[in-house]
C-alpha atoms as a PDB file:
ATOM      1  CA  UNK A   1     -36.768 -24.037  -7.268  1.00  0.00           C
ATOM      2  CA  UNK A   2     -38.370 -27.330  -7.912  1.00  0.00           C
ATOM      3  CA  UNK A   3     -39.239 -28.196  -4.702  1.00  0.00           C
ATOM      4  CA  UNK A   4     -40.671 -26.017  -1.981  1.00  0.00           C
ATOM      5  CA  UNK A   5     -40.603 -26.426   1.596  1.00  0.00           C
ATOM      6  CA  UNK A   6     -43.956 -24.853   1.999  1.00  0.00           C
ATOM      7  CA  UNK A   7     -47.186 -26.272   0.248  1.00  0.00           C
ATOM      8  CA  UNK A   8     -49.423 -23.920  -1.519  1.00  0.00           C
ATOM      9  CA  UNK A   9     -48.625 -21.104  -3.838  1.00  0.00           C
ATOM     10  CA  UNK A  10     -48.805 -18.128  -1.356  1.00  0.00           C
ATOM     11  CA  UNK A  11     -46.045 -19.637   0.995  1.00  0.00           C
ATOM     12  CA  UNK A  12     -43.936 -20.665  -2.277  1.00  0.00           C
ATOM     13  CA  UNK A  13     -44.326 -17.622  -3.217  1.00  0.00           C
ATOM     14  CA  UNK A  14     -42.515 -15.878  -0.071  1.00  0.00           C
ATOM     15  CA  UNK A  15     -39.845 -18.579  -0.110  1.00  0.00           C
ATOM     16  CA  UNK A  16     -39.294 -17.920  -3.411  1.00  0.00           C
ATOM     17  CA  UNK A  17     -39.357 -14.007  -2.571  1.00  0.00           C
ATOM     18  CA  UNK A  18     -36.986 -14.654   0.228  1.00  0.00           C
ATOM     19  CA  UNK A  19     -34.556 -16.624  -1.640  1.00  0.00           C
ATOM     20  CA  UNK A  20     -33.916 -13.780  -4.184  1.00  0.00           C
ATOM     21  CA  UNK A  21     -33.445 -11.578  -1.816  1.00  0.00           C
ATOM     22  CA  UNK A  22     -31.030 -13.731   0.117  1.00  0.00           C
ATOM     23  CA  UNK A  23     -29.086 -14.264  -3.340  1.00  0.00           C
ATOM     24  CA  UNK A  24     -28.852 -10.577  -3.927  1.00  0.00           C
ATOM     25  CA  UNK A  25     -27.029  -9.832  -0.581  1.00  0.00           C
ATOM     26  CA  UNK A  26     -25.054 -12.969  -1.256  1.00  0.00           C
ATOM     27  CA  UNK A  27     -23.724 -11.571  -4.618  1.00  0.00           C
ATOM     28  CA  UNK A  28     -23.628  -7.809  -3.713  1.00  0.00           C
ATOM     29  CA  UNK A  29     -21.177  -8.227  -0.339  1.00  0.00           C
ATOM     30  CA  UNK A  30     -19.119  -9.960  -2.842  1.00  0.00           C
ATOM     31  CA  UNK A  31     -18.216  -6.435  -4.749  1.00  0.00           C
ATOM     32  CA  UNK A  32     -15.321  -4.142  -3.563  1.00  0.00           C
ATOM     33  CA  UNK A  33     -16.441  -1.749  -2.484  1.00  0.00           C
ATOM     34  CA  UNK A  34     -16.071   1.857  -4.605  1.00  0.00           C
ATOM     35  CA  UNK A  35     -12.920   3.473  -4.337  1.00  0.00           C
ATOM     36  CA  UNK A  36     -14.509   7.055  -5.767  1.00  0.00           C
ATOM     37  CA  UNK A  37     -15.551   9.266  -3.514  1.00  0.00           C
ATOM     38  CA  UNK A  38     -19.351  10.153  -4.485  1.00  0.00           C
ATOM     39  CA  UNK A  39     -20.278  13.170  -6.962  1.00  0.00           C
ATOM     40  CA  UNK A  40     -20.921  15.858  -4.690  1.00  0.00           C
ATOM     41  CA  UNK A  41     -24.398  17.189  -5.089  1.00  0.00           C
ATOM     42  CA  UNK A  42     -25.384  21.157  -5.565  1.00  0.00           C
ATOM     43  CA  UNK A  43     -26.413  23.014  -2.694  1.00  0.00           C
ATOM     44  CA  UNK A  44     -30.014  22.709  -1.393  1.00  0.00           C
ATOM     45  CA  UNK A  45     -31.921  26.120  -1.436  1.00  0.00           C
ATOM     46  CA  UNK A  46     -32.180  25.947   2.123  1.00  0.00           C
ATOM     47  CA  UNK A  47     -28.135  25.762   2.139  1.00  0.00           C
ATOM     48  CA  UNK A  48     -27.832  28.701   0.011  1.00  0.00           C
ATOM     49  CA  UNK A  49     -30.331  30.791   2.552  1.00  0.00           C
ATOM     50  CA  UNK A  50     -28.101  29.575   5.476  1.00  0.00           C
ATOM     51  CA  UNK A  51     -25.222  30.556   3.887  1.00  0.00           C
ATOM     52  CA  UNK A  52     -26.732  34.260   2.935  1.00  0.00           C
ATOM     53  CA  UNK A  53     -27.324  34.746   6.625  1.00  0.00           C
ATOM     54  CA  UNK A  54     -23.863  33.283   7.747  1.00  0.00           C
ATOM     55  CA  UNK A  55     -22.448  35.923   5.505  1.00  0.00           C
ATOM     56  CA  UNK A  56     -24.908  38.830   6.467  1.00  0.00           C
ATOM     57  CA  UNK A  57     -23.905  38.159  10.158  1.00  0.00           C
ATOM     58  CA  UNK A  58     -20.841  38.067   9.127  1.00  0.00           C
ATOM     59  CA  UNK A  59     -21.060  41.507   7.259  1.00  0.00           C
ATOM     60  CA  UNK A  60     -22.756  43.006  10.765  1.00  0.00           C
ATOM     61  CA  UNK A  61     -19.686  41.848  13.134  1.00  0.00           C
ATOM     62  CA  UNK A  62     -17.431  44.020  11.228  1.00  0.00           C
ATOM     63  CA  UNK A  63     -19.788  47.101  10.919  1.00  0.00           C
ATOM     64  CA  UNK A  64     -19.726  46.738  15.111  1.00  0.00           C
ATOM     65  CA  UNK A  65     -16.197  46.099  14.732  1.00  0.00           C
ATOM     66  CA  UNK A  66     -15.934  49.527  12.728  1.00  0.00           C
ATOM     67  CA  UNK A  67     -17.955  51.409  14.822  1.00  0.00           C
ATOM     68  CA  UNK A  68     -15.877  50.306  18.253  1.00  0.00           C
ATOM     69  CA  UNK A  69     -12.714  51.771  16.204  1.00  0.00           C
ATOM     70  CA  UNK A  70     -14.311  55.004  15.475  1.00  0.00           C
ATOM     71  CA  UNK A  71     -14.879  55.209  18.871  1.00  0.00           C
ATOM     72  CA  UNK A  72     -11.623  54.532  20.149  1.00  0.00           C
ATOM     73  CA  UNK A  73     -10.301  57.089  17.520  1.00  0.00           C
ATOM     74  CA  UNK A  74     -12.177  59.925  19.508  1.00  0.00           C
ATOM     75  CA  UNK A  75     -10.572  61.442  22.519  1.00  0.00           C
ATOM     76  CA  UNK A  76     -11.871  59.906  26.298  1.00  0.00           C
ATOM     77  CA  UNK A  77     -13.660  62.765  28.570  1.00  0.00           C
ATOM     78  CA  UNK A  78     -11.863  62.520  32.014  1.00  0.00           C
ATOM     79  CA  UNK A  79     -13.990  60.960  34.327  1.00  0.00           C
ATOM     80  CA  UNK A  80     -15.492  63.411  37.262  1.00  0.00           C
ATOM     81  CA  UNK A  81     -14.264  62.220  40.827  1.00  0.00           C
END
């Protein structure tokens, strides 16, 4: 940039700033965009610890389920009227 708009070096200095940066969104919407799907990443620790508990939950829904079938495997006691 030869000329500046501004006078002094501080306010040069922004337009000059500003101009790059107006260049560099110029040029990169310009790109296709990426037709590969990103790398998927490794689970966080705190996904792995959700996950354990999902699957402990999980785990105690079918030990109630187990218990409610021994329980409908013993015989009913008539009711007293």
């Amino acid at each position: 940039m030869r000329r500046c708009r501004y006078r002094g070096q501080g306010k040069a200095h922004i337009q000059h700033d500003l101009t790059a940066i107006a260049v560099n969104i110029k040029r990169l919407s310009g790109r296709p965009p990426t037709v590969e799907p990103p790398i998927p990443r490794r689970p966080t620790a705190f996904r792995d610890h959700l996950d354990h508990l999902d699957h402990l939950d999980h785990l105690d829904h079918l030990d109630h389920l187990d218990h409610l079938d021994h329980l409908d495997q013993h015989e009913t006691l008539p009711l007293k009227s």
